[in-house]
N, C-alpha and C. Protein backbone atom coordinates (compact mmCIF):
# COMPACT_ATOMS: atom_id res chain seq x y z
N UNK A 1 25.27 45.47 -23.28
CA UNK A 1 23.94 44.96 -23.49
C UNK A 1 22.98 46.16 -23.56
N UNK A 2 22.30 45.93 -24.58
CA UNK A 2 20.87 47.22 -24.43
C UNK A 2 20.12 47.37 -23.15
N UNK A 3 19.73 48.50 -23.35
CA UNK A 3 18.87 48.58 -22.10
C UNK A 3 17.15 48.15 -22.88
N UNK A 4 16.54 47.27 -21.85
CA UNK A 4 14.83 46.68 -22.32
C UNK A 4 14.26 47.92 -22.64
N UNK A 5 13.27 47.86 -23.63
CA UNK A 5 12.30 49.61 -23.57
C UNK A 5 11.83 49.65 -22.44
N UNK A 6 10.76 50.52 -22.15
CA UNK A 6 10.32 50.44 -20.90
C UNK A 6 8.75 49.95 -21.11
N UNK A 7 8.06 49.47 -20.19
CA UNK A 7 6.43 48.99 -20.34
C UNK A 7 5.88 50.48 -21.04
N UNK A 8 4.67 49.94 -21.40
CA UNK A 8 3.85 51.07 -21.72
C UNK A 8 3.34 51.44 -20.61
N UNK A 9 3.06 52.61 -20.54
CA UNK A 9 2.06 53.04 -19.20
C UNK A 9 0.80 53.11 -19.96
N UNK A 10 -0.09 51.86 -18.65
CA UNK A 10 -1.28 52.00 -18.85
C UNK A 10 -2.34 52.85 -18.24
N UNK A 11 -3.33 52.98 -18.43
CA UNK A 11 -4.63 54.30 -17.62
C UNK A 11 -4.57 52.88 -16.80
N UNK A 12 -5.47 53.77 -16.12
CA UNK A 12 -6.32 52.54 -14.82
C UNK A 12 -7.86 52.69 -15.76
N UNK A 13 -8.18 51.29 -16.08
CA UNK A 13 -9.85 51.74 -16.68
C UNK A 13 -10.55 51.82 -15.66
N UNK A 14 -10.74 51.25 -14.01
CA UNK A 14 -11.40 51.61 -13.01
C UNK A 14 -11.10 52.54 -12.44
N UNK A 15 -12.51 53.17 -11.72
CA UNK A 15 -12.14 54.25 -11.47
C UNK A 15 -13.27 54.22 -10.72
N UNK A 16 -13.72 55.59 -9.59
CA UNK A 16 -14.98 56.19 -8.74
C UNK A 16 -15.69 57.41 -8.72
N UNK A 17 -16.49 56.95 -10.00
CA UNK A 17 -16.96 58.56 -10.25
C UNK A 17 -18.03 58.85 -9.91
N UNK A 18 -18.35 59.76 -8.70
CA UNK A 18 -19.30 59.40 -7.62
C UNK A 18 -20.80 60.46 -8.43
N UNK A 19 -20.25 61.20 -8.99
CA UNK A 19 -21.09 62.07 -9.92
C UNK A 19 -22.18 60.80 -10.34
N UNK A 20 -21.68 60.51 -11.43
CA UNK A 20 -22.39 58.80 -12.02
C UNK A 20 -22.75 58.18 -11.57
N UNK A 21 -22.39 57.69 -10.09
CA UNK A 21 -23.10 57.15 -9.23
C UNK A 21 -24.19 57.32 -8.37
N UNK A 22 -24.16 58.59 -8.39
CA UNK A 22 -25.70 59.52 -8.16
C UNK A 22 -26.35 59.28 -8.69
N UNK A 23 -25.85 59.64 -10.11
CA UNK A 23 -27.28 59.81 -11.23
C UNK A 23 -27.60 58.16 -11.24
N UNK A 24 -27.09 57.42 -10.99
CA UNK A 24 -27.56 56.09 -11.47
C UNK A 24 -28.62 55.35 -10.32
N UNK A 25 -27.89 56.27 -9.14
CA UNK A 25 -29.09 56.14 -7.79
C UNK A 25 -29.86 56.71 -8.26
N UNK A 26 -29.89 57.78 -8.73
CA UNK A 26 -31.59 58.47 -8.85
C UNK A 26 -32.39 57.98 -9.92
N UNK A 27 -31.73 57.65 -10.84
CA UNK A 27 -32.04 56.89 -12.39
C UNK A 27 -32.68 55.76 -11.57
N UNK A 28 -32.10 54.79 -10.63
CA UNK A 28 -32.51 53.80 -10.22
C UNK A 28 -34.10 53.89 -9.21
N UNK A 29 -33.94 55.01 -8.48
CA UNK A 29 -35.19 55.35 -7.72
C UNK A 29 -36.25 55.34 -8.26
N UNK A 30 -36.01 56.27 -9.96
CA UNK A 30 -37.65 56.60 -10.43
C UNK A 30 -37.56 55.37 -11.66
N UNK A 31 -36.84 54.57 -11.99
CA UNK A 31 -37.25 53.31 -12.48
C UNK A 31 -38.02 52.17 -11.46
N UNK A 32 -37.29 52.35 -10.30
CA UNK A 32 -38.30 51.83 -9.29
C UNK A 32 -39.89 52.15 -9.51
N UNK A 33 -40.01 53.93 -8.70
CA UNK A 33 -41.03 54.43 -8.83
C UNK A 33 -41.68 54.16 -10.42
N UNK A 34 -41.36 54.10 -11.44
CA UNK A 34 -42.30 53.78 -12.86
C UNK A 34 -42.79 52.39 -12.41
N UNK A 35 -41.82 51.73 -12.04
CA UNK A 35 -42.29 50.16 -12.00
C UNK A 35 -43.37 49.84 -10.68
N UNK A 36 -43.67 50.41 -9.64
CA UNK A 36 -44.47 50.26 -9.19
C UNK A 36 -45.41 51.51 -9.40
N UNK A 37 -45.60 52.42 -9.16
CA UNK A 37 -46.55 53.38 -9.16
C UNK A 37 -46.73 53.62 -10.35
N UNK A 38 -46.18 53.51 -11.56
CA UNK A 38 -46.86 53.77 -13.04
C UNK A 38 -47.02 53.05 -13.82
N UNK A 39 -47.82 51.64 -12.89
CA UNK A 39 -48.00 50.34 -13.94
C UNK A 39 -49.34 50.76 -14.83
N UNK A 40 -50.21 51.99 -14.70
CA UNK A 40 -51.42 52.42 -15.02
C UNK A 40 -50.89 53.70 -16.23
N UNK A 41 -49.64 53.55 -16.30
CA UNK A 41 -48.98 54.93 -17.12
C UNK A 41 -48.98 54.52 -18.86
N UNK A 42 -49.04 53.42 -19.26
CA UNK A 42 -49.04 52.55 -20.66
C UNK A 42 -47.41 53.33 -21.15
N UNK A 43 -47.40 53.84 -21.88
CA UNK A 43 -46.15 53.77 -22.98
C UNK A 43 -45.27 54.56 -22.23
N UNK A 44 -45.55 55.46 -21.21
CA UNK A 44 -44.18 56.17 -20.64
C UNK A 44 -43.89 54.84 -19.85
N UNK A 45 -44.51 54.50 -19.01
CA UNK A 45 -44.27 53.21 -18.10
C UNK A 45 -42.80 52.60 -19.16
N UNK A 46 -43.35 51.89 -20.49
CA UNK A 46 -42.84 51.31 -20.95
C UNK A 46 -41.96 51.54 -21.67
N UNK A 47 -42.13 52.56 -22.68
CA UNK A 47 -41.18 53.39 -23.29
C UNK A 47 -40.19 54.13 -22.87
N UNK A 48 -40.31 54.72 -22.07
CA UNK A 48 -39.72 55.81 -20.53
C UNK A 48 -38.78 54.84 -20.18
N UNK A 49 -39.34 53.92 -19.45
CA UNK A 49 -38.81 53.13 -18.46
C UNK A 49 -37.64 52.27 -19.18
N UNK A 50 -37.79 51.57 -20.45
CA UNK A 50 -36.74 51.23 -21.24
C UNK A 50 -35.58 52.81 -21.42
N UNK A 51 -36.12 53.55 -21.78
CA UNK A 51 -34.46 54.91 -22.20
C UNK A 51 -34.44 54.79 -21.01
N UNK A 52 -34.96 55.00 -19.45
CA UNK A 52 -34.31 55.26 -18.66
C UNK A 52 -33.27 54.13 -18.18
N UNK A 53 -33.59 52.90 -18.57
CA UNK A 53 -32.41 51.53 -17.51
C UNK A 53 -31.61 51.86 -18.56
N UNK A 54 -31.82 52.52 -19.67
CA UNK A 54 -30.06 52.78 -20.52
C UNK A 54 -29.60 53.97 -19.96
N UNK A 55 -29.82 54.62 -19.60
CA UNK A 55 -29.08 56.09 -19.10
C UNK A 55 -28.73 54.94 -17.74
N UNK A 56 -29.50 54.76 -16.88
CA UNK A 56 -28.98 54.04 -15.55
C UNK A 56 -28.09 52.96 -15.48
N UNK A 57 -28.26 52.19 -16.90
CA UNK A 57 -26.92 51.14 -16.69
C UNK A 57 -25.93 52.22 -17.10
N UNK A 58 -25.56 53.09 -17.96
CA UNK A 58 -24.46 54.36 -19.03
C UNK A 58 -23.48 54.56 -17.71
N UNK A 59 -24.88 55.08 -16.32
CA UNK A 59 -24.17 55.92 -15.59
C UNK A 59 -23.53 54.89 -14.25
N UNK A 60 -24.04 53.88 -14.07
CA UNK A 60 -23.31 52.89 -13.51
C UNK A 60 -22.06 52.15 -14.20
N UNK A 61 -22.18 52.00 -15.65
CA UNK A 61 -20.71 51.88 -16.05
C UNK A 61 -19.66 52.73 -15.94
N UNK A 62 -19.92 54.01 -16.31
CA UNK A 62 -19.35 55.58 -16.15
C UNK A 62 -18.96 55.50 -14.68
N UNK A 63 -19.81 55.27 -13.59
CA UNK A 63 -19.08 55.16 -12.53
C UNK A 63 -18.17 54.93 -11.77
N UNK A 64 -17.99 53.31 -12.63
CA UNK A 64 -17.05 52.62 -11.93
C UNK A 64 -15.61 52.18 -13.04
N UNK A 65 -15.53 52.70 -14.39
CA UNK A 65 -15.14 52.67 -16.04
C UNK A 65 -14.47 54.15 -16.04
N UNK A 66 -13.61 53.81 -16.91
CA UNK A 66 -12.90 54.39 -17.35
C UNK A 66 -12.78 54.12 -19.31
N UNK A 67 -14.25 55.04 -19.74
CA UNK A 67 -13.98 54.75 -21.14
C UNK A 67 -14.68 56.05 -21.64
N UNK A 68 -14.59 56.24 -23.35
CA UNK A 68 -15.43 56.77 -23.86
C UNK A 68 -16.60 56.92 -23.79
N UNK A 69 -17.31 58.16 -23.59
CA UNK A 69 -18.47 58.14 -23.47
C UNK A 69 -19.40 56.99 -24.88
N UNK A 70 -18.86 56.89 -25.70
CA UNK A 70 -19.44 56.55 -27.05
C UNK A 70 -19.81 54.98 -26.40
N UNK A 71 -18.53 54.56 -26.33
CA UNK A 71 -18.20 53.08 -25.58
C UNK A 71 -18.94 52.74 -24.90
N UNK A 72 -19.51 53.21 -23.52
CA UNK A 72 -20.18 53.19 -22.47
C UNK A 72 -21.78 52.88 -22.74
N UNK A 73 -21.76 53.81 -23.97
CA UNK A 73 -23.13 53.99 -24.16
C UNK A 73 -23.72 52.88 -25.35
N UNK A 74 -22.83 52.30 -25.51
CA UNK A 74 -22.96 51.34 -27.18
C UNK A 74 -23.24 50.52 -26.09
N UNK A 75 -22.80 50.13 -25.13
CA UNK A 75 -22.87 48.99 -24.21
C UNK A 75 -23.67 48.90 -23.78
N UNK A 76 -24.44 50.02 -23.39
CA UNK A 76 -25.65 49.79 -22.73
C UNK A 76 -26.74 49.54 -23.60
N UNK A 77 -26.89 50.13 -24.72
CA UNK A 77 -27.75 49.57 -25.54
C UNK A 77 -27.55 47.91 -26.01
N UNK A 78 -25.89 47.74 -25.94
CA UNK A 78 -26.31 45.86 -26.32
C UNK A 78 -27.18 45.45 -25.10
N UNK A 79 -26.77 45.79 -24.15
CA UNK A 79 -26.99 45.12 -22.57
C UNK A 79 -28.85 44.90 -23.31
N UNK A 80 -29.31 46.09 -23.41
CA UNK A 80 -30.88 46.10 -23.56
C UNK A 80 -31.33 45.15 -24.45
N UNK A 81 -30.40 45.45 -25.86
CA UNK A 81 -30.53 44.87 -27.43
C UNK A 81 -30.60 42.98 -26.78
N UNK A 82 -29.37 43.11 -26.11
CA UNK A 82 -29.45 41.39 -25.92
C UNK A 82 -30.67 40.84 -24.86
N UNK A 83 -31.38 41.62 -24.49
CA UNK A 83 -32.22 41.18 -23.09
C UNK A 83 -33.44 41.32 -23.82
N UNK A 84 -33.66 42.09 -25.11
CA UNK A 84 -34.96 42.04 -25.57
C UNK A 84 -34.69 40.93 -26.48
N UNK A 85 -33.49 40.46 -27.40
CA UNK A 85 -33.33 39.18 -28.11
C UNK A 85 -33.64 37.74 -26.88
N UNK A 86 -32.96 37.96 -25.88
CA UNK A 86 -33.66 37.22 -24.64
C UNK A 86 -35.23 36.77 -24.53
N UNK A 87 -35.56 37.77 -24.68
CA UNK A 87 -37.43 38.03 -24.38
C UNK A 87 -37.65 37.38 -25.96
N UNK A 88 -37.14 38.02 -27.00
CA UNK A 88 -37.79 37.25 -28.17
C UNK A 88 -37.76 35.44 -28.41
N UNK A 89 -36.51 35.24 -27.78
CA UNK A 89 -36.52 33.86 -27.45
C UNK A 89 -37.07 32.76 -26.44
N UNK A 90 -37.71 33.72 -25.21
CA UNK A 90 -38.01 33.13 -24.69
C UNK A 90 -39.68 32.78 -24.84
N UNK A 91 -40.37 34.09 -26.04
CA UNK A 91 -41.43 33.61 -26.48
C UNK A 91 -41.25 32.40 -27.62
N UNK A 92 -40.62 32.64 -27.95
CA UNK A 92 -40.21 31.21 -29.14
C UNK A 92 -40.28 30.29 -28.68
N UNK A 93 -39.60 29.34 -27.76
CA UNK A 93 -39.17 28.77 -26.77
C UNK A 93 -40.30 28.16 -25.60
N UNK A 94 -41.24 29.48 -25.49
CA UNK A 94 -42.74 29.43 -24.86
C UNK A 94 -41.71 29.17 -23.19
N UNK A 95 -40.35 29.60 -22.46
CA UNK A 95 -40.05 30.15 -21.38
C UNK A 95 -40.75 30.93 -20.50
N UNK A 96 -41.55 30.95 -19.18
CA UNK A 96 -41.66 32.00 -18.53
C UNK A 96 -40.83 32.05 -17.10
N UNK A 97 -40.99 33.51 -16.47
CA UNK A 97 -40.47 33.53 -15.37
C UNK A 97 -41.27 33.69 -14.33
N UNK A 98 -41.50 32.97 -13.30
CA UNK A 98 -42.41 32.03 -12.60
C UNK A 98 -42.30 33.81 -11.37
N UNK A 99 -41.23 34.41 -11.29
CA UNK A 99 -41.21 35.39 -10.47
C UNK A 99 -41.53 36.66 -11.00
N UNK A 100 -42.18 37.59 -10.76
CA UNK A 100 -43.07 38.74 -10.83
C UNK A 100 -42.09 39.65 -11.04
N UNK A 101 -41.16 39.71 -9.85
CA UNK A 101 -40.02 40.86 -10.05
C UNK A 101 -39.36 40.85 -11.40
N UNK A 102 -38.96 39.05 -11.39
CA UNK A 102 -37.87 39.46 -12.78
C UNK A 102 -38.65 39.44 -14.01
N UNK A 103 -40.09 39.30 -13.96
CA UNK A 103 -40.98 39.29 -15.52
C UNK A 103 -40.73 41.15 -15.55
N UNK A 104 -40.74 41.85 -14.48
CA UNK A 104 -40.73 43.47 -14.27
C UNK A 104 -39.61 43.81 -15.03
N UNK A 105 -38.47 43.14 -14.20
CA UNK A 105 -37.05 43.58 -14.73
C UNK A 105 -36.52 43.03 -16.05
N UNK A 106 -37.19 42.11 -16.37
CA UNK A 106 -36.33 41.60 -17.86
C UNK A 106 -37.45 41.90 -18.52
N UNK A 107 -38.69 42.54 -18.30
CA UNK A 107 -39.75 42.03 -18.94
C UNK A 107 -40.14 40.99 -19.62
N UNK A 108 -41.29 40.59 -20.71
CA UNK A 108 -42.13 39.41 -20.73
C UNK A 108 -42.43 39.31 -22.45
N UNK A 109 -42.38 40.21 -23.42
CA UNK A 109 -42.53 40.45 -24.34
C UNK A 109 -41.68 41.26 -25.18
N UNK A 110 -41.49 41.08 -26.52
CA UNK A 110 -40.24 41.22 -27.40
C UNK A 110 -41.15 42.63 -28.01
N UNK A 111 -40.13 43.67 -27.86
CA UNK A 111 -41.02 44.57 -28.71
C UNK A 111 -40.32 45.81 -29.46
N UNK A 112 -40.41 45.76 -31.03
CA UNK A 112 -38.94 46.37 -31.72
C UNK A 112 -38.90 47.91 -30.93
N UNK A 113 -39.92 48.54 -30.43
CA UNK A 113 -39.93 49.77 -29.86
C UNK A 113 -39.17 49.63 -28.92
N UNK A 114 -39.12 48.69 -28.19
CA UNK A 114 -38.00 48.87 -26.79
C UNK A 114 -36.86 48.83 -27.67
N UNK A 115 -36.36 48.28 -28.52
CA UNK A 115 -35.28 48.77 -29.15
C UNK A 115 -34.67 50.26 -29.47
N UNK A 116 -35.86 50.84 -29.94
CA UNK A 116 -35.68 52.41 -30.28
C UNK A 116 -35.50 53.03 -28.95
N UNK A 117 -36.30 52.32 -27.89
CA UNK A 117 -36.42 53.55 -26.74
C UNK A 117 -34.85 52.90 -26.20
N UNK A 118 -34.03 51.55 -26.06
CA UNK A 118 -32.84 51.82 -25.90
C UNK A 118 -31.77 52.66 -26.76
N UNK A 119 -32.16 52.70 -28.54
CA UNK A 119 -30.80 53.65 -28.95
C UNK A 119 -31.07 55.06 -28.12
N UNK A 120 -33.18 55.20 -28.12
CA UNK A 120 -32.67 56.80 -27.94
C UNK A 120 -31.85 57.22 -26.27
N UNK A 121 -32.28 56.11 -25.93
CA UNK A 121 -32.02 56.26 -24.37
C UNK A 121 -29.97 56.21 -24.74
N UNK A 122 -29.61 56.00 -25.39
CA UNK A 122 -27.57 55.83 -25.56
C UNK A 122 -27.69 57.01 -25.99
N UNK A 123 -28.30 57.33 -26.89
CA UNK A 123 -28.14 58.30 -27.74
C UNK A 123 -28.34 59.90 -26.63
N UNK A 124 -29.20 59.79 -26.20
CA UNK A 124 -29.50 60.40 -24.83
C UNK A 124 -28.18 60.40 -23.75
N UNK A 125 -27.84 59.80 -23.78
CA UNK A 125 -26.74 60.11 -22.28
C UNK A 125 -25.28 60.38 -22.83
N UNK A 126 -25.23 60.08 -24.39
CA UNK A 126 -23.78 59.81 -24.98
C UNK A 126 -23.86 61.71 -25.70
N UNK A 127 -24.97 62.05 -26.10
CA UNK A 127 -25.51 63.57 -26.18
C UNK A 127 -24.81 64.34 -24.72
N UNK A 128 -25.91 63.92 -23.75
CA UNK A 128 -25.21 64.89 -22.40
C UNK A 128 -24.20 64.59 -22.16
N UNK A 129 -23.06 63.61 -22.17
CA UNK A 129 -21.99 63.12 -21.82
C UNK A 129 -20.88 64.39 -22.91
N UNK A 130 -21.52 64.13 -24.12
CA UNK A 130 -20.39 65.23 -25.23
C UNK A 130 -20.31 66.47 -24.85
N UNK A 131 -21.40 67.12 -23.99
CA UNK A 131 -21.63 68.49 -23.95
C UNK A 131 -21.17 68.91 -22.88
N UNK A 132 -20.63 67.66 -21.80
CA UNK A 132 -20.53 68.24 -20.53
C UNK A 132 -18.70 68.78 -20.40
């Protein structure tokens, strides 16, 4: 009788990459800090603050993932892409969110610029990610 092939060996896609997990604490601190102390800041507030939750979700996937940087970073821009199609629907729809925090965190208004500030924000971490 033959002998079976053998399984493929797979990677482990999880993983603890505590590096990434830093940056995504600190990413997370001064998205905090924008969101309360630079509600008087207009477009960095807003602009800023969108590239930065894409570098901060990049480096919380990176953390705990085991993928291409490219991968990682495409993802985080849907994550954004789908949460501002969210917001565009929920003005359609005439939806609000009755809580303050999550009008902060999902925001309240559809706006094609938060789009740009998520590619540049992938485009941004998938850049430092190639070079490192």
């Amino acid at each position: 009788m033959p002998a079976l092939p053998a399984p493929p060996t797979r990677t482990r896609r999880w993983r603890l990459d505590r590096r990434s997990l830093l940056l995504a604490l600190l990413l997370f601190g001064l998205l905090v800090a924008l969101a309360t102390l630079g509600r008087h800041w207009g477009w960095v507030r807003g602009f800023g603050g969108d590239l930065l939750a894409v570098a901060w979700l990049y480096y919380l996937l990176n953390g705990a993932l085991r993928a291409p940087a490219g991968r990682l970073a495409t993802a985080a821009f849907a994550v954004g892409a789908l949460l501002e199609l969210g917001q565009y629907l929920a003005m359609q729809l005439h939806w609000q969110f009755s809580s303050p925090v999550l009008r902060i965190v999902f925001g309240s208004t559809a706006d094609w610029l938060d789009i740009l500030a998520y590619a540049l924000g992938a485009l941004l971490v998938w850049w430092l990610e190639r070079r490192r």
